[in-house]
C-alpha atoms as a PDB file:
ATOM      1  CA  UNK A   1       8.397 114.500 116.974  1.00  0.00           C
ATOM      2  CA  UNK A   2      11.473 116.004 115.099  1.00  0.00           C
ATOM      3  CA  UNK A   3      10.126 119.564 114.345  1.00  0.00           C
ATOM      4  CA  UNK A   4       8.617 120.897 117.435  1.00  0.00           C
ATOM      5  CA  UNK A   5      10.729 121.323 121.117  1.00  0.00           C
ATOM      6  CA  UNK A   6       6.952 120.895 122.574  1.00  0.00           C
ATOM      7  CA  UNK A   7       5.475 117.711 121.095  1.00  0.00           C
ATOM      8  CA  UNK A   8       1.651 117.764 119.700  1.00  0.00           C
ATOM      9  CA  UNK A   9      -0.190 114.968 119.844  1.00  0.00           C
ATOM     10  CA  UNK A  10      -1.876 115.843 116.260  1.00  0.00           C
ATOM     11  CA  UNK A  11      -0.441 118.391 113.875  1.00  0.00           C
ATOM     12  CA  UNK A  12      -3.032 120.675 111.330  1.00  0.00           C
ATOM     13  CA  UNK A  13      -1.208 121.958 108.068  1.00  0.00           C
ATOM     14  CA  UNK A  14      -3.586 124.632 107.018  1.00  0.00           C
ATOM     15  CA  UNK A  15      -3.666 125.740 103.757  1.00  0.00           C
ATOM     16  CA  UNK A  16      -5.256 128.029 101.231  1.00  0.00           C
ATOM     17  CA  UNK A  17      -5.336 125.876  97.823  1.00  0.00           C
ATOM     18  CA  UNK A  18      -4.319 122.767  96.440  1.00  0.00           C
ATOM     19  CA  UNK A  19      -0.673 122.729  95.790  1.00  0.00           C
ATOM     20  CA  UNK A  20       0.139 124.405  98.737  1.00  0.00           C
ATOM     21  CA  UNK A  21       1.485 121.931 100.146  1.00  0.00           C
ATOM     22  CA  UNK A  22       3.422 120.538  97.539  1.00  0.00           C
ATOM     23  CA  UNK A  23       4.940 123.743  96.350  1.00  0.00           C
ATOM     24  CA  UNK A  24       5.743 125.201  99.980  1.00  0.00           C
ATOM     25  CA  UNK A  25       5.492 122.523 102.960  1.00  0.00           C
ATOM     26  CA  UNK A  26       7.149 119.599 101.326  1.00  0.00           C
ATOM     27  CA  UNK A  27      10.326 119.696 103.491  1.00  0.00           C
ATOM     28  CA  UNK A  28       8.247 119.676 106.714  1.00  0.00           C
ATOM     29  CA  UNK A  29       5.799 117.067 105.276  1.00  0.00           C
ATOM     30  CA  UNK A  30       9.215 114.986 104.773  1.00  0.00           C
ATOM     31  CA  UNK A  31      10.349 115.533 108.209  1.00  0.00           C
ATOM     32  CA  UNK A  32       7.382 115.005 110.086  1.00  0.00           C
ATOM     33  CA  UNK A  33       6.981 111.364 107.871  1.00  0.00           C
ATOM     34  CA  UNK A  34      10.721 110.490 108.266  1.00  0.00           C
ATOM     35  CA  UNK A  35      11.113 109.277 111.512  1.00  0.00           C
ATOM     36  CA  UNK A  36      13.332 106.456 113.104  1.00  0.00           C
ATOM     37  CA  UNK A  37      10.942 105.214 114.665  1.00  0.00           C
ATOM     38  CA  UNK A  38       8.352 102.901 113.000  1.00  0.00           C
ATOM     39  CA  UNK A  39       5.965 103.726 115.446  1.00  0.00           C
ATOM     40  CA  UNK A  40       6.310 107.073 115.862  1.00  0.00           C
ATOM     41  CA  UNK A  41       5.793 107.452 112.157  1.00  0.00           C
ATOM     42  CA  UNK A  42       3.029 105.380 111.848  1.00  0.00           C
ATOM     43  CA  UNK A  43       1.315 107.374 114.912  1.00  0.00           C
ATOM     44  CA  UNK A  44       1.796 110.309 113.090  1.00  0.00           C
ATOM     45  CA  UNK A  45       1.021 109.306 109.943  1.00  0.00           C
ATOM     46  CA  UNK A  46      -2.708 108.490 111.717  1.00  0.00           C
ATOM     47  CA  UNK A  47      -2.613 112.402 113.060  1.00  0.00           C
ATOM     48  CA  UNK A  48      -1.079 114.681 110.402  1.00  0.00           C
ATOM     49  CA  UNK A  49      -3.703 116.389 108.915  1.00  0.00           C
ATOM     50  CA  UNK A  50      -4.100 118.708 105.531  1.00  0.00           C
ATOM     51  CA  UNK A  51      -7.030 121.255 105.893  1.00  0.00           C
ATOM     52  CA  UNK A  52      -7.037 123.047 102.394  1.00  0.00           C
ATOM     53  CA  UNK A  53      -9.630 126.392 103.264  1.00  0.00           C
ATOM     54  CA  UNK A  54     -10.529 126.605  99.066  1.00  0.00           C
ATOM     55  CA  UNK A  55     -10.926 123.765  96.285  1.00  0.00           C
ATOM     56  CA  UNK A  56      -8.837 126.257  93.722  1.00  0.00           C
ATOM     57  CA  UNK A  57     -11.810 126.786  91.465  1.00  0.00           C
ATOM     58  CA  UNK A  58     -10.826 130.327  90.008  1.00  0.00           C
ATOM     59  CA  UNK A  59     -10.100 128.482  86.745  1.00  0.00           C
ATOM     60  CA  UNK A  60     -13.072 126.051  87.547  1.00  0.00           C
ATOM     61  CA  UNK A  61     -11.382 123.645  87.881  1.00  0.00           C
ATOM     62  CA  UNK A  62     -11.772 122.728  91.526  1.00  0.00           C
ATOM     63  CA  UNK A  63     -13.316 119.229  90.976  1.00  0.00           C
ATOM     64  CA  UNK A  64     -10.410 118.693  89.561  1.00  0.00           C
ATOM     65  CA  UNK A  65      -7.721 120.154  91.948  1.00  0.00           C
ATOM     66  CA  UNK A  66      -9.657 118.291  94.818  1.00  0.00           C
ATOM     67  CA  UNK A  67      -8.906 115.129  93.321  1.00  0.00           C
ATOM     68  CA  UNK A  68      -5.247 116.069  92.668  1.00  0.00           C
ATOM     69  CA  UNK A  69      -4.945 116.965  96.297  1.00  0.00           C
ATOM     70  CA  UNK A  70      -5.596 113.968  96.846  1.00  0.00           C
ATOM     71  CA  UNK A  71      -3.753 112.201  94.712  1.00  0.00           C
ATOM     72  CA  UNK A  72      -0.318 114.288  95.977  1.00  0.00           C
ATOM     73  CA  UNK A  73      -0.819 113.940  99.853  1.00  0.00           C
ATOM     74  CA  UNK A  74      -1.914 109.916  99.899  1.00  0.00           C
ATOM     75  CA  UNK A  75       0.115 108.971  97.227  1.00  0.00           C
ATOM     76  CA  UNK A  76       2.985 111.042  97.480  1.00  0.00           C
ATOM     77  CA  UNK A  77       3.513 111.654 101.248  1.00  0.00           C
ATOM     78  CA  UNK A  78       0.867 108.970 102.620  1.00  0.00           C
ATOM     79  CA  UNK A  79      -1.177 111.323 104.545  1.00  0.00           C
ATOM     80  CA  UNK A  80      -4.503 108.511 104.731  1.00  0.00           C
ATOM     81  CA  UNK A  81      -7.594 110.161 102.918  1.00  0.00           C
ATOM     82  CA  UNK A  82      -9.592 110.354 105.940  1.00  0.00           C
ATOM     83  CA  UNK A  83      -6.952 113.475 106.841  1.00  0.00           C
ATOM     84  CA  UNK A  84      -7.285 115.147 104.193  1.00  0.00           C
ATOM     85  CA  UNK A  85     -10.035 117.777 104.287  1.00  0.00           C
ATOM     86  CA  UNK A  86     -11.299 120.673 101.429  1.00  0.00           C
ATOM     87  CA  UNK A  87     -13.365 123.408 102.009  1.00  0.00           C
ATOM     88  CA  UNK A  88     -15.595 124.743  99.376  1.00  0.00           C
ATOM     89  CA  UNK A  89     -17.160 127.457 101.163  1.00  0.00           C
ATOM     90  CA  UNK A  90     -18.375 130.176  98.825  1.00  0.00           C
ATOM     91  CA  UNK A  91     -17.157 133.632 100.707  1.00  0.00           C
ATOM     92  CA  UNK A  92     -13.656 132.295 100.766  1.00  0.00           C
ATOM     93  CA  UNK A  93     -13.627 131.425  96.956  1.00  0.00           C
ATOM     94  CA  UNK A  94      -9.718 130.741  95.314  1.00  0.00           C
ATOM     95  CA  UNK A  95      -9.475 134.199  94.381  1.00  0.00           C
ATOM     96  CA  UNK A  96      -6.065 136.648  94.961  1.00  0.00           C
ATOM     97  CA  UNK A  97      -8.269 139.718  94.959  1.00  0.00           C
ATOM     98  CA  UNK A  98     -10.532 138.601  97.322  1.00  0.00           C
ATOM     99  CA  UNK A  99      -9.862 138.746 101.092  1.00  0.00           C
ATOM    100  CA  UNK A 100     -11.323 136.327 103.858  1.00  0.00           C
ATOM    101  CA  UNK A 101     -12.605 137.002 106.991  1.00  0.00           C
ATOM    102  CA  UNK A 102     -10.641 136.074 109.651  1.00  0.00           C
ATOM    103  CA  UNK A 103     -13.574 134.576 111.776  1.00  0.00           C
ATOM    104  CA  UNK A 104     -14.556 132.460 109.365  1.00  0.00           C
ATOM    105  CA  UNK A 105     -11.414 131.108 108.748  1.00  0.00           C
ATOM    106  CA  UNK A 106     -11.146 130.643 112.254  1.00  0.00           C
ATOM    107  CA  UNK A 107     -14.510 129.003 112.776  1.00  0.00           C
ATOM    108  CA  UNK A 108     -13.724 126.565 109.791  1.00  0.00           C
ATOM    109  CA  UNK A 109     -10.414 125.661 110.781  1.00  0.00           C
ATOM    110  CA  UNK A 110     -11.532 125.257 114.888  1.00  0.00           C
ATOM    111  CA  UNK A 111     -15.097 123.392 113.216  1.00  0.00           C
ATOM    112  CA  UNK A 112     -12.774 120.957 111.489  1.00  0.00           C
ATOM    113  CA  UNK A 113     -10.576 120.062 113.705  1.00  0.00           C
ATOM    114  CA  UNK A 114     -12.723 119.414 116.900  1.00  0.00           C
ATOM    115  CA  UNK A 115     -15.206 116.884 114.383  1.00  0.00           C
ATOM    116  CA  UNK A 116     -12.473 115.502 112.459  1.00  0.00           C
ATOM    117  CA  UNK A 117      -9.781 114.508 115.067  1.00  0.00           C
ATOM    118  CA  UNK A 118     -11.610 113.526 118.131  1.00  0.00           C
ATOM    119  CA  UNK A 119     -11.419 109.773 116.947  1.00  0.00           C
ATOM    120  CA  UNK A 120      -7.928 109.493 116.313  1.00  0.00           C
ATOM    121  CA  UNK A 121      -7.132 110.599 120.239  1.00  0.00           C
ATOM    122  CA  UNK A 122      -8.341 106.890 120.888  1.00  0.00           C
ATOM    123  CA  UNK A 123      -5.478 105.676 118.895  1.00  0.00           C
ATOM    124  CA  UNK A 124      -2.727 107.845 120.370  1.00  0.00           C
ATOM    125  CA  UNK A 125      -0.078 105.624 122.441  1.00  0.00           C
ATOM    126  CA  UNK A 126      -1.165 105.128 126.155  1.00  0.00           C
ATOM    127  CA  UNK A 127       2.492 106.897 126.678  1.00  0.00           C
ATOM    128  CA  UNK A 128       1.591 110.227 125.531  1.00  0.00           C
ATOM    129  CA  UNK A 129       0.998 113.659 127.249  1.00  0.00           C
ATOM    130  CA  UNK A 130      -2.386 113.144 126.408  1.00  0.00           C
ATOM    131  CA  UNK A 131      -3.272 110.234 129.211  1.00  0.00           C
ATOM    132  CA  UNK A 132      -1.034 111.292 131.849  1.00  0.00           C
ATOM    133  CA  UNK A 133      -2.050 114.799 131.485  1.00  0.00           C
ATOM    134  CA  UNK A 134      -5.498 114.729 130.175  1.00  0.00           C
ATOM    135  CA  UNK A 135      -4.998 117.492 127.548  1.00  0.00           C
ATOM    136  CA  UNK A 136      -4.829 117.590 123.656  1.00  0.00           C
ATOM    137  CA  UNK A 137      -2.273 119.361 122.291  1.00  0.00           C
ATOM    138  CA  UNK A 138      -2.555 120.659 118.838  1.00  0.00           C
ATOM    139  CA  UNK A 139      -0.743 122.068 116.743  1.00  0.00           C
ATOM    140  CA  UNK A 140      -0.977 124.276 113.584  1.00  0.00           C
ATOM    141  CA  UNK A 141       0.841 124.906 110.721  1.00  0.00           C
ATOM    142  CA  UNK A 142       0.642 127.844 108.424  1.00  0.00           C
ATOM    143  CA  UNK A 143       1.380 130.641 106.141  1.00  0.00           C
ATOM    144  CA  UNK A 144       3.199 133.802 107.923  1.00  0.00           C
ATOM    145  CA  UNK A 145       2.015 137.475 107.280  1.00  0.00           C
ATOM    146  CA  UNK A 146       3.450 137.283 103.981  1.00  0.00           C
ATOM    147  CA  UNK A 147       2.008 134.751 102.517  1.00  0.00           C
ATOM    148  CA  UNK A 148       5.380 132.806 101.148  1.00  0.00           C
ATOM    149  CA  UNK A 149       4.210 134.463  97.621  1.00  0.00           C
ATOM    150  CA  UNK A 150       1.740 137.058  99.124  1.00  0.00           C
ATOM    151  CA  UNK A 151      -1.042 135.531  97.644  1.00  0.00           C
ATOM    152  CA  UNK A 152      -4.164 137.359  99.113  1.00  0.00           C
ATOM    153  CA  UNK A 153      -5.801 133.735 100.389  1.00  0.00           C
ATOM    154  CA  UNK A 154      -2.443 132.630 101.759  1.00  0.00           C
ATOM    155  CA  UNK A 155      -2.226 136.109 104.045  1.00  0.00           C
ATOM    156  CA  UNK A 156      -6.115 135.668 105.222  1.00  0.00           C
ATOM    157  CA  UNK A 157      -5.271 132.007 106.356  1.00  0.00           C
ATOM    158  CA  UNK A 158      -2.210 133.278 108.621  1.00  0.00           C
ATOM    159  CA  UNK A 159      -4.407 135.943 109.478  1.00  0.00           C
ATOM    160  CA  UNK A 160      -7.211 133.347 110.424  1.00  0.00           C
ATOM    161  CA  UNK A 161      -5.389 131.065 112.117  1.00  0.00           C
ATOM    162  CA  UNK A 162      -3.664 134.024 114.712  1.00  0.00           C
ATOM    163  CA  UNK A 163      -7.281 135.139 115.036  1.00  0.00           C
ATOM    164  CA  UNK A 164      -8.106 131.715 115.934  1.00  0.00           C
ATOM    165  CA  UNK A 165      -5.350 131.151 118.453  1.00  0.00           C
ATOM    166  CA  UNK A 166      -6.225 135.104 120.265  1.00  0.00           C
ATOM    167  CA  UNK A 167      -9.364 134.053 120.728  1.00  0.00           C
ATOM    168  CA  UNK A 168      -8.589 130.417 121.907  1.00  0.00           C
ATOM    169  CA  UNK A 169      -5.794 131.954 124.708  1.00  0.00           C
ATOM    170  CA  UNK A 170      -8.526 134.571 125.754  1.00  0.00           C
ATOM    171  CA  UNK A 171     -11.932 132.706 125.848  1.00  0.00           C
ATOM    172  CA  UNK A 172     -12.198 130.144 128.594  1.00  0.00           C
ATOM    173  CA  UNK A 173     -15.167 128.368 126.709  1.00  0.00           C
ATOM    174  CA  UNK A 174     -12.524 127.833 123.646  1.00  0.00           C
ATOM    175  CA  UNK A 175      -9.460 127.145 125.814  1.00  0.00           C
ATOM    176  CA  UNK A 176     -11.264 124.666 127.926  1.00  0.00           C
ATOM    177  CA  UNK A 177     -13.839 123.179 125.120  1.00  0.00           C
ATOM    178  CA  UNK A 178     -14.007 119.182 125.105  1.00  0.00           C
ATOM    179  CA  UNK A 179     -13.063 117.275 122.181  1.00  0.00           C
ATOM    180  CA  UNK A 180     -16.787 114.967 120.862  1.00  0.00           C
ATOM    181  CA  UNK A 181     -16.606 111.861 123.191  1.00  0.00           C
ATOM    182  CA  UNK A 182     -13.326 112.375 124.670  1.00  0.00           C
ATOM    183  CA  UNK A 183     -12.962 114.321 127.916  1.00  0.00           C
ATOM    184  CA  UNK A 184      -9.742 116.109 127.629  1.00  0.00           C
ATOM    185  CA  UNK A 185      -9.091 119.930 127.632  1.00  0.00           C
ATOM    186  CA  UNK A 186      -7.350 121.486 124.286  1.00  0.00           C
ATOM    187  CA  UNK A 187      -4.296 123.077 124.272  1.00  0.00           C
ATOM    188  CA  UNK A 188      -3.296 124.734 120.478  1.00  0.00           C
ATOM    189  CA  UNK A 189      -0.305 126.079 119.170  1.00  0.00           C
ATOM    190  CA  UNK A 190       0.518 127.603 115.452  1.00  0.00           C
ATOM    191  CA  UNK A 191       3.685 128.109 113.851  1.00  0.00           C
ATOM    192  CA  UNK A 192       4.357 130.171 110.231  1.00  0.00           C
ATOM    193  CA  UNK A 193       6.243 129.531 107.799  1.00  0.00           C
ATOM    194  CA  UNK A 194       8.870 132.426 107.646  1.00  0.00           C
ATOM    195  CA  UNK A 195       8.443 133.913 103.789  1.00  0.00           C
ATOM    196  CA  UNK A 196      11.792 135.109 102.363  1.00  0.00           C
ATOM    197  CA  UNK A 197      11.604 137.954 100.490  1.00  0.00           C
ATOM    198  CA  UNK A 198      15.398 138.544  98.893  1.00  0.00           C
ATOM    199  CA  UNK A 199      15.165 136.833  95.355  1.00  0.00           C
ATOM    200  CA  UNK A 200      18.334 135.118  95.482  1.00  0.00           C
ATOM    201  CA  UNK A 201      17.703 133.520  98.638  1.00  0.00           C
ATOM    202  CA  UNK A 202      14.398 132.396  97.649  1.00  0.00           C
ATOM    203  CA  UNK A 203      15.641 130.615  93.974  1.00  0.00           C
ATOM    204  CA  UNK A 204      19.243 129.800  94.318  1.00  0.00           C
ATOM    205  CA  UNK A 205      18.986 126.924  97.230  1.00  0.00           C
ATOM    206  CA  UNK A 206      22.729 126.540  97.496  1.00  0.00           C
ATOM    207  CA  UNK A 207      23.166 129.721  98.521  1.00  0.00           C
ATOM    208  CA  UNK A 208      19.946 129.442 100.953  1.00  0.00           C
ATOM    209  CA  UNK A 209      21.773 126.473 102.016  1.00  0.00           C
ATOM    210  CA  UNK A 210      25.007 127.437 102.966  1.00  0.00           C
ATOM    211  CA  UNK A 211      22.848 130.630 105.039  1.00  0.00           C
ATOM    212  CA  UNK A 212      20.521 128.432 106.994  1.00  0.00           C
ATOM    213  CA  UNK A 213      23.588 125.858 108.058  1.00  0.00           C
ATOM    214  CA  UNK A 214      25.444 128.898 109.032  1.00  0.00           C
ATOM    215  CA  UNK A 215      22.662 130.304 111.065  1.00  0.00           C
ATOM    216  CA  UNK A 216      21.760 127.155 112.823  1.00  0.00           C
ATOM    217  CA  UNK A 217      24.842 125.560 113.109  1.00  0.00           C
ATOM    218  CA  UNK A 218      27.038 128.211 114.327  1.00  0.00           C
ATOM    219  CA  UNK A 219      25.617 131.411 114.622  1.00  0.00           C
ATOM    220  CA  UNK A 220      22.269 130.347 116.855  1.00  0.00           C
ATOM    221  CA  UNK A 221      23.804 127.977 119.491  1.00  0.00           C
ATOM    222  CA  UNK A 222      26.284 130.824 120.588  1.00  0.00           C
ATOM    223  CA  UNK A 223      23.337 133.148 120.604  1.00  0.00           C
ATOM    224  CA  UNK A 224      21.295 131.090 122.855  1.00  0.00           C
ATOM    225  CA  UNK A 225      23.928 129.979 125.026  1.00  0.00           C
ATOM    226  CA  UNK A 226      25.515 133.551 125.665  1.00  0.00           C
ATOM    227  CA  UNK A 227      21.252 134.793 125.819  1.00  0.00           C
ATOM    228  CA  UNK A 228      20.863 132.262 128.684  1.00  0.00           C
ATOM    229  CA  UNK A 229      24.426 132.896 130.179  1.00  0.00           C
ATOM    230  CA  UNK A 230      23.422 136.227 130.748  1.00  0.00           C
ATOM    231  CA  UNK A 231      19.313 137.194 130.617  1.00  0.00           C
ATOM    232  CA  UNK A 232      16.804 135.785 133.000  1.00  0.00           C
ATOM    233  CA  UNK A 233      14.384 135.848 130.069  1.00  0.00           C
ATOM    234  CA  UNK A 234      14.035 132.901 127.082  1.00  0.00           C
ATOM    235  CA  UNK A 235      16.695 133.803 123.706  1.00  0.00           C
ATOM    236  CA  UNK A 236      14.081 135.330 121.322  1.00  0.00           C
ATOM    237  CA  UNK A 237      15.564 132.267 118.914  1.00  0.00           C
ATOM    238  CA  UNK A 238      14.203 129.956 120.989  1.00  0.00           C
ATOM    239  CA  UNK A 239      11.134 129.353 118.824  1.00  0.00           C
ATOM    240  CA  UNK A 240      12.933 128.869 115.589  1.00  0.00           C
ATOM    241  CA  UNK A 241      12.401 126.116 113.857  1.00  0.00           C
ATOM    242  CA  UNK A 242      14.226 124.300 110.825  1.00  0.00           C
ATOM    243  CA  UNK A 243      13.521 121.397 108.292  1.00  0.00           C
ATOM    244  CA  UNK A 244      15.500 120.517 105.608  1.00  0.00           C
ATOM    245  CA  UNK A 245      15.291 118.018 103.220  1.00  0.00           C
ATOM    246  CA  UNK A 246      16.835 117.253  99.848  1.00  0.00           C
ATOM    247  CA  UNK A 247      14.045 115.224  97.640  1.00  0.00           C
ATOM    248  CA  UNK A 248      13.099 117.529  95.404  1.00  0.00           C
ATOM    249  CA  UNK A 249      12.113 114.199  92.692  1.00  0.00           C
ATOM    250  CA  UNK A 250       9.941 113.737  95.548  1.00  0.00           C
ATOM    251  CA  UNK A 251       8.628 117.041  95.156  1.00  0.00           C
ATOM    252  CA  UNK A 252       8.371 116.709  91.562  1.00  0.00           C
ATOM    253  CA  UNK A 253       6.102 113.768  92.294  1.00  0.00           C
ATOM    254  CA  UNK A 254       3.698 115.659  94.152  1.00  0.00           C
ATOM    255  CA  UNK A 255       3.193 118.325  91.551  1.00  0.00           C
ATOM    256  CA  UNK A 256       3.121 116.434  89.151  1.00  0.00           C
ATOM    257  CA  UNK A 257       0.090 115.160  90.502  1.00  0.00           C
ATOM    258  CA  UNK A 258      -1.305 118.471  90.228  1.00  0.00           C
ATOM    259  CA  UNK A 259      -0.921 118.305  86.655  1.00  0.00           C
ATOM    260  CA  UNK A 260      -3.878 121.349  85.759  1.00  0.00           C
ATOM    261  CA  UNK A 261      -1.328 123.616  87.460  1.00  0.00           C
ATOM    262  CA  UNK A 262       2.278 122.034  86.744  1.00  0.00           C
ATOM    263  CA  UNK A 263       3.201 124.355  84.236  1.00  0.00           C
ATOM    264  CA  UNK A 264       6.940 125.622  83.339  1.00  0.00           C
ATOM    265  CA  UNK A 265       7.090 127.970  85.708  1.00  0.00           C
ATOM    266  CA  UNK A 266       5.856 126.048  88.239  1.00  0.00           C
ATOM    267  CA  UNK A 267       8.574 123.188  87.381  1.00  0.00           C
ATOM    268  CA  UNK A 268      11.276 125.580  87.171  1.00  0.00           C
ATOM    269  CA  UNK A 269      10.145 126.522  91.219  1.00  0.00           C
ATOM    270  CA  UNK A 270      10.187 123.192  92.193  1.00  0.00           C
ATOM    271  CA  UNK A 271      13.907 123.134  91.322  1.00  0.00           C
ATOM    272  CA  UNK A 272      15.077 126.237  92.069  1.00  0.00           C
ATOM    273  CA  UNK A 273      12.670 127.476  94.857  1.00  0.00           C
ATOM    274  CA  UNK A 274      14.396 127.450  98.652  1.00  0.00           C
ATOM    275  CA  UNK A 275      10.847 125.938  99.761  1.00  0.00           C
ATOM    276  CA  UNK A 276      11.761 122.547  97.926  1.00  0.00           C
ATOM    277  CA  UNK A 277      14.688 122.296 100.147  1.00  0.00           C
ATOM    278  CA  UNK A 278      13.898 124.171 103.761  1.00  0.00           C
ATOM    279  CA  UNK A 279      11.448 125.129 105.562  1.00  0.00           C
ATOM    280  CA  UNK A 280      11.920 127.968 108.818  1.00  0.00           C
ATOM    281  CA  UNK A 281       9.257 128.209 111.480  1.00  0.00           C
ATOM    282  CA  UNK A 282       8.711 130.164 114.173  1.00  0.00           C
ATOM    283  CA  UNK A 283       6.465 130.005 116.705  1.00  0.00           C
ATOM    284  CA  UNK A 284       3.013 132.553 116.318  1.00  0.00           C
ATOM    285  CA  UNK A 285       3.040 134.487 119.276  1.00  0.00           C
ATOM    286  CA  UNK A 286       0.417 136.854 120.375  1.00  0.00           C
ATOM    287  CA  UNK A 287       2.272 139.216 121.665  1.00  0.00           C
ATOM    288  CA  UNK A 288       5.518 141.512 119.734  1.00  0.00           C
ATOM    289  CA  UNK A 289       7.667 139.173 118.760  1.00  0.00           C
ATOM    290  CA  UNK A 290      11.422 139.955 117.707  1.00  0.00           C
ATOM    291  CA  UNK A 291      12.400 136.879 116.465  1.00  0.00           C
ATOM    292  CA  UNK A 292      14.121 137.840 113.159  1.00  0.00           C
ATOM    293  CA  UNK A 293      13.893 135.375 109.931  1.00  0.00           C
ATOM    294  CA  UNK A 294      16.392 133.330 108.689  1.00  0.00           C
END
């Protein structure tokens, strides 16, 4: 898999509303689609799954914003149907003045995964880390503590999804709890989406552009090698993680599929917003981490 140093066998995008993923993920949706090999992309295709934790039904519309979900992640990106999963749960309603609690975010995004992936393990290639080690590995993708926009549901998914990971390293009945019908133990990571704050970073992508190239290109390698040269301990860049991608008519696509929310503003971010180009991860760690944005 082209994202992660430690391959998953099946990947989780969480999310807080529909559009999320158009507006925010698309260059890692790209990435993780695009690969040279037919097979692998087809394999992950069958395990790349959306989890969307509201229906977006502050305007009531969320009937409606279900179906457009829809609509964007099959017929955009070709994530099948079956991956695609909505909550509607009515104490974590769309709402950027309400907050939700981080166990129940948790409990919804564990609930869903363990009865919505377990088949697709049968499919996975008999080559995998799976078979020869008898363990699922999972990983999820996320907001970060800022929320890209700081949008009070994006913060309390981030916030669910670390609670959901503590508890997982420190309970033994989560860390070691069997997938339905397949015996296998379950190891999870999560990675967040680093928010940039500095406006002209975030909406003036060339500039983003030519930051991010530097970064990676020249400034981290040096960084790591000289960090390993000289500590006994891993570079604290070792967890960063970078997609890029330049398809932002694909991008346009996908919201426009969300038509109830594609409003000026909204097309304006598609062209102008860093998020339509690259995406930077890091790794969620539970304890401090010092790995700085990018």
């Amino acid at each position: 898999m082209i994202l992660f140093h430690w391959n998953p066998d099946i990947v989780f995008l969480v999310i807080a509303h529909p559009d999320d993923e158009s507006m925010f993920f698309s260059p890692t949706l790209h990435s993780l689609l695009s690969s040279t090999s037919t097979s692998t992309c087809t394999s992950l295709q069958q395990n790349l799954h959306i989890l969307c934790l509201s229906n977006g039904n502050y305007d009531n519309l969320g009937h409606v914003r279900e179906k457009e979900l829809i609509k964007a992640a099959n017929g955009v990106f070709g994530i099948p149907v079956e991956n695609i999963h909505i909550v509607n749960h009515l104490q974590m309603p769309d709402n950027p003045k309400q907050h939700w609690d981080p166990d129940l975010v948790a409990n919804t995004i564990e609930d869903t995964m363990f009865q919505k992936t377990s088949p697709g393990f049968h499919s996975i290639d008999s080559s995998s880390s799976l078979t020869t080690k008898n363990c699922a590995k999972i990983a999820i993708l996320t907001f970060d503590e800022g929320g890209v926009s700081g949008h009070l549901n994006h913060v309390d998914t981030y916030r669910g999804v670390k609670h959901l990971l503590r508890r997982h390293d420190q309970s033994q009945i989560h860390k070691q709890r069997l997938l339905q019908h397949v015996q296998m133990h379950v190891e999870i990571r999560g990675y967040e989406l680093q928010t940039i704050y500095f406006p002209l970073r975030k909406y003036l992508p060339p500039l983003d552009w030519m930051i991010v190239f530097i970064m990676s290109v020249l400034i981290l390698p040096c960084w790591r090698w000289c960090y390993s040269r000289f500590q006994y301990t891993s570079s604290p860049f070792s967890n960063l993680l970078i997609c890029y991608c330049f398809q932002p008519l694909q991008v346009w696509r996908a919201m426009e599929a969300h038509s109830s929310q594609f409003v000026w503003y909204r097309k304006l971010s598609v062209l102008w917003s860093r998020y339509t180009y690259v995406n930077t991860w890091k790794e969620i760690v539970l304890e401090e981490n010092n790995t700085p944005s990018i």
